[in-house]
Each structure stands twice: as structure tokens, then as C-alpha cells.
C-alpha atoms as a PDB file:
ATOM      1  CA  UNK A   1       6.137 157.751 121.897  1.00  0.00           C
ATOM      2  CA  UNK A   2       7.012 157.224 125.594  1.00  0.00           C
ATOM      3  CA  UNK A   3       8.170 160.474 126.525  1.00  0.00           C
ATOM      4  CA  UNK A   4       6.850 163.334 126.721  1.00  0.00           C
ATOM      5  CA  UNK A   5       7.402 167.186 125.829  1.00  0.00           C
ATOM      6  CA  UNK A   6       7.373 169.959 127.612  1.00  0.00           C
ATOM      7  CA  UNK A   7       4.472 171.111 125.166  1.00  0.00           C
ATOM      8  CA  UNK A   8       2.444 167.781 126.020  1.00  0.00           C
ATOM      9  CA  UNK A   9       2.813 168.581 129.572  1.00  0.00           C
ATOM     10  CA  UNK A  10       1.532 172.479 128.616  1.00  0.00           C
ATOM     11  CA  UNK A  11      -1.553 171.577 126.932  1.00  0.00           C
ATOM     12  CA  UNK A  12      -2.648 168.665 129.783  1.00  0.00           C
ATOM     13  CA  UNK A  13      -1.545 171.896 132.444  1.00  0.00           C
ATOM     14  CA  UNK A  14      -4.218 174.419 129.885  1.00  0.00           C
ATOM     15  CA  UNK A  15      -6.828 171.822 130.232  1.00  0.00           C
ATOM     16  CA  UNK A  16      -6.539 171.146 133.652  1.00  0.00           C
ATOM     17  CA  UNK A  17      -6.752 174.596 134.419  1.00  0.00           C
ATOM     18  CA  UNK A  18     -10.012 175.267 131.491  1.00  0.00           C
ATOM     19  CA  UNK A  19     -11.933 172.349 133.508  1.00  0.00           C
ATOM     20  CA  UNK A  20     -11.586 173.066 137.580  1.00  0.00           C
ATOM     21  CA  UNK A  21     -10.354 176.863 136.994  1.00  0.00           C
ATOM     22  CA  UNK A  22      -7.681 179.363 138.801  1.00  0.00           C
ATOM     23  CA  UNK A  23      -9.476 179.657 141.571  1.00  0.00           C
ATOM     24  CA  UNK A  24      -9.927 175.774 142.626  1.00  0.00           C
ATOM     25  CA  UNK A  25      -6.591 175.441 142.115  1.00  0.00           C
ATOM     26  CA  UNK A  26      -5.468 177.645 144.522  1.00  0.00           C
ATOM     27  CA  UNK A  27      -7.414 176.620 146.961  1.00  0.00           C
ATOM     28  CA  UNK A  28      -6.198 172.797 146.380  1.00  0.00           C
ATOM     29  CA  UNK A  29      -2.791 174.253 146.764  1.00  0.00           C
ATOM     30  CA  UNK A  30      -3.591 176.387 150.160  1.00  0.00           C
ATOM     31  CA  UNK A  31      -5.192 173.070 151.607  1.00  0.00           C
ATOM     32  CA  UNK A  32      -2.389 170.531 150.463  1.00  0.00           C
ATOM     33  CA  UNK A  33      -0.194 172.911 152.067  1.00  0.00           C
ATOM     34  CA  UNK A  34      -1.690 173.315 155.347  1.00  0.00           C
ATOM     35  CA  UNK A  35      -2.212 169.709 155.394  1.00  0.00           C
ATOM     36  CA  UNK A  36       1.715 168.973 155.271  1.00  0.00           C
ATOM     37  CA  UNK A  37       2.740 171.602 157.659  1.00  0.00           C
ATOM     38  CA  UNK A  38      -0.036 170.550 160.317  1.00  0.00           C
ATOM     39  CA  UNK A  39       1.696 166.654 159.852  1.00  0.00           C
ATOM     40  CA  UNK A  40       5.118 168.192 160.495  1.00  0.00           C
ATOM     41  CA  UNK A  41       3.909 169.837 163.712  1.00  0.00           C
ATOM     42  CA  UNK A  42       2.549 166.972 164.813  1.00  0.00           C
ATOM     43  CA  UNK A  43       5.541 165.025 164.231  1.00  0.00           C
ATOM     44  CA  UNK A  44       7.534 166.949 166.182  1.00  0.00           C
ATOM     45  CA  UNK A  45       5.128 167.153 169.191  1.00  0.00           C
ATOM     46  CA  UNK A  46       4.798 163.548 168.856  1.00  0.00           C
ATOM     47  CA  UNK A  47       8.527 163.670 168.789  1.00  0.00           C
ATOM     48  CA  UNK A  48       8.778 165.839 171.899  1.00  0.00           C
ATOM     49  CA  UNK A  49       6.326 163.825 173.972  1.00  0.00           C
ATOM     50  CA  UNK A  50       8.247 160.617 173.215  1.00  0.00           C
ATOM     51  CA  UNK A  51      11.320 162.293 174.853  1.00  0.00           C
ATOM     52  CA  UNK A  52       9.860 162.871 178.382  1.00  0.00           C
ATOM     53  CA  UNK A  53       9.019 160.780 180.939  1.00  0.00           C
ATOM     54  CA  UNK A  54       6.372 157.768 179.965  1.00  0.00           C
ATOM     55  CA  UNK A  55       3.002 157.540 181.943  1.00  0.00           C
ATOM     56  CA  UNK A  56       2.783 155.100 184.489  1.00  0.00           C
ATOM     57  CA  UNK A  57       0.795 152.182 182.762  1.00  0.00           C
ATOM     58  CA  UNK A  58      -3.206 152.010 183.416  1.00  0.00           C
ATOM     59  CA  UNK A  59      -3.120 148.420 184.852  1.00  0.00           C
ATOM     60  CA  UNK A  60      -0.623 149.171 187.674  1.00  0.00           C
ATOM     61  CA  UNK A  61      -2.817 152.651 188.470  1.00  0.00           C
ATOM     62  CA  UNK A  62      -5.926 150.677 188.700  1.00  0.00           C
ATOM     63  CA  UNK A  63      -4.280 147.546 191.136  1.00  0.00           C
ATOM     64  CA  UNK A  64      -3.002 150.442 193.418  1.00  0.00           C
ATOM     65  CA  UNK A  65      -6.408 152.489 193.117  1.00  0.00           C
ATOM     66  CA  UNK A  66      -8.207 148.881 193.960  1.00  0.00           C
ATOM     67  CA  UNK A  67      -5.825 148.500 196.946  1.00  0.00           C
ATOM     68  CA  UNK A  68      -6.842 152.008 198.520  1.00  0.00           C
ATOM     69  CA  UNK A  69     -10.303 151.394 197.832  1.00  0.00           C
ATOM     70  CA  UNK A  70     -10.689 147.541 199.507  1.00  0.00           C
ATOM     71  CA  UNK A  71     -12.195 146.009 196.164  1.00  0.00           C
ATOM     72  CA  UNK A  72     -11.850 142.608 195.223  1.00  0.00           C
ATOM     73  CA  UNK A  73     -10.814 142.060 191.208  1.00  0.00           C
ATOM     74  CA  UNK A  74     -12.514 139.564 189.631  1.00  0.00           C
ATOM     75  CA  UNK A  75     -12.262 137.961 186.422  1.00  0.00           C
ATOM     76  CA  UNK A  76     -15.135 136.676 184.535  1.00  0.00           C
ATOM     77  CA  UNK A  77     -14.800 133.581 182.761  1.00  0.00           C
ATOM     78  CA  UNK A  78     -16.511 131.997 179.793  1.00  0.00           C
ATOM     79  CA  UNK A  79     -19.116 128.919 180.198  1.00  0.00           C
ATOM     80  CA  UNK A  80     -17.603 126.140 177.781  1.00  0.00           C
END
């Protein structure tokens, strides 16, 4: 009773296919597909950006851009 035939597995597939149809199917297919192969690209752009050389982080471009500039950085600090 815990396994199950290849004609169990037939009639679920014939009933699947009488209630959301051919067509809906497909197109379920087409998009799963697309889905998988647009991840993959992006993995391996992801994997290609991680290979060149890393941007210069944002708070040493802003203390260099406030040094050209003559601005004084303050911090704002909480009343207790």
C-alpha cells in the first residue's frame, strides 16, 4: 500500500492534465524553464564579477570626497 504503480502515477498524470489542460501545462513548463536558465546566467555573471577587481568601499570614497570638498563630518548622537 506504500508504493505506487506506474498505472497510479498514469491516472493522477490523466487527471492532472483533464483539470488545468495541455495548454497550461506547457506554458508552466516554458516558464519553469526560463526561470532556471535566467538563474544560471546570473550565476555565472555573478560569478564573473566576483573575479575582477572589488570596488573601492563607499566610506573611504566619501572621507576623500569630504577632504576635497572642506566639509566637516559630524556625527549625531542620541539624547539619553
Amino acid at each position: 500500500m506504500g508504493t505506487f504503480s506506474i498505472w497510479h502515477w498514469l491516472i493522477v498524470l490523466l487527471i492532472v492534465i483533464m483539470v488545468f489542460g495541455t495548454k497550461k501545462l506547457k506554458n508552466l513548463g516554458g516558464d519553469l524553464g526560463g526561470a532556471v536558465k535566467g538563474f544560471k546566467d546570473g550565476m555565472k555573471e555573478g560569478g564573473a564579477a566576483g573575479s575582477e577587481k572589488p570596488a573601492e568601499p563607499a566610506q573611504v570614497a566619501n572621507a576623500t570626497a569630504a577632504k576635497d570638498k572642506d566639509t566637516i563630518d559630524v556625527e549625531a548622537k542620541q539624547k539619553s
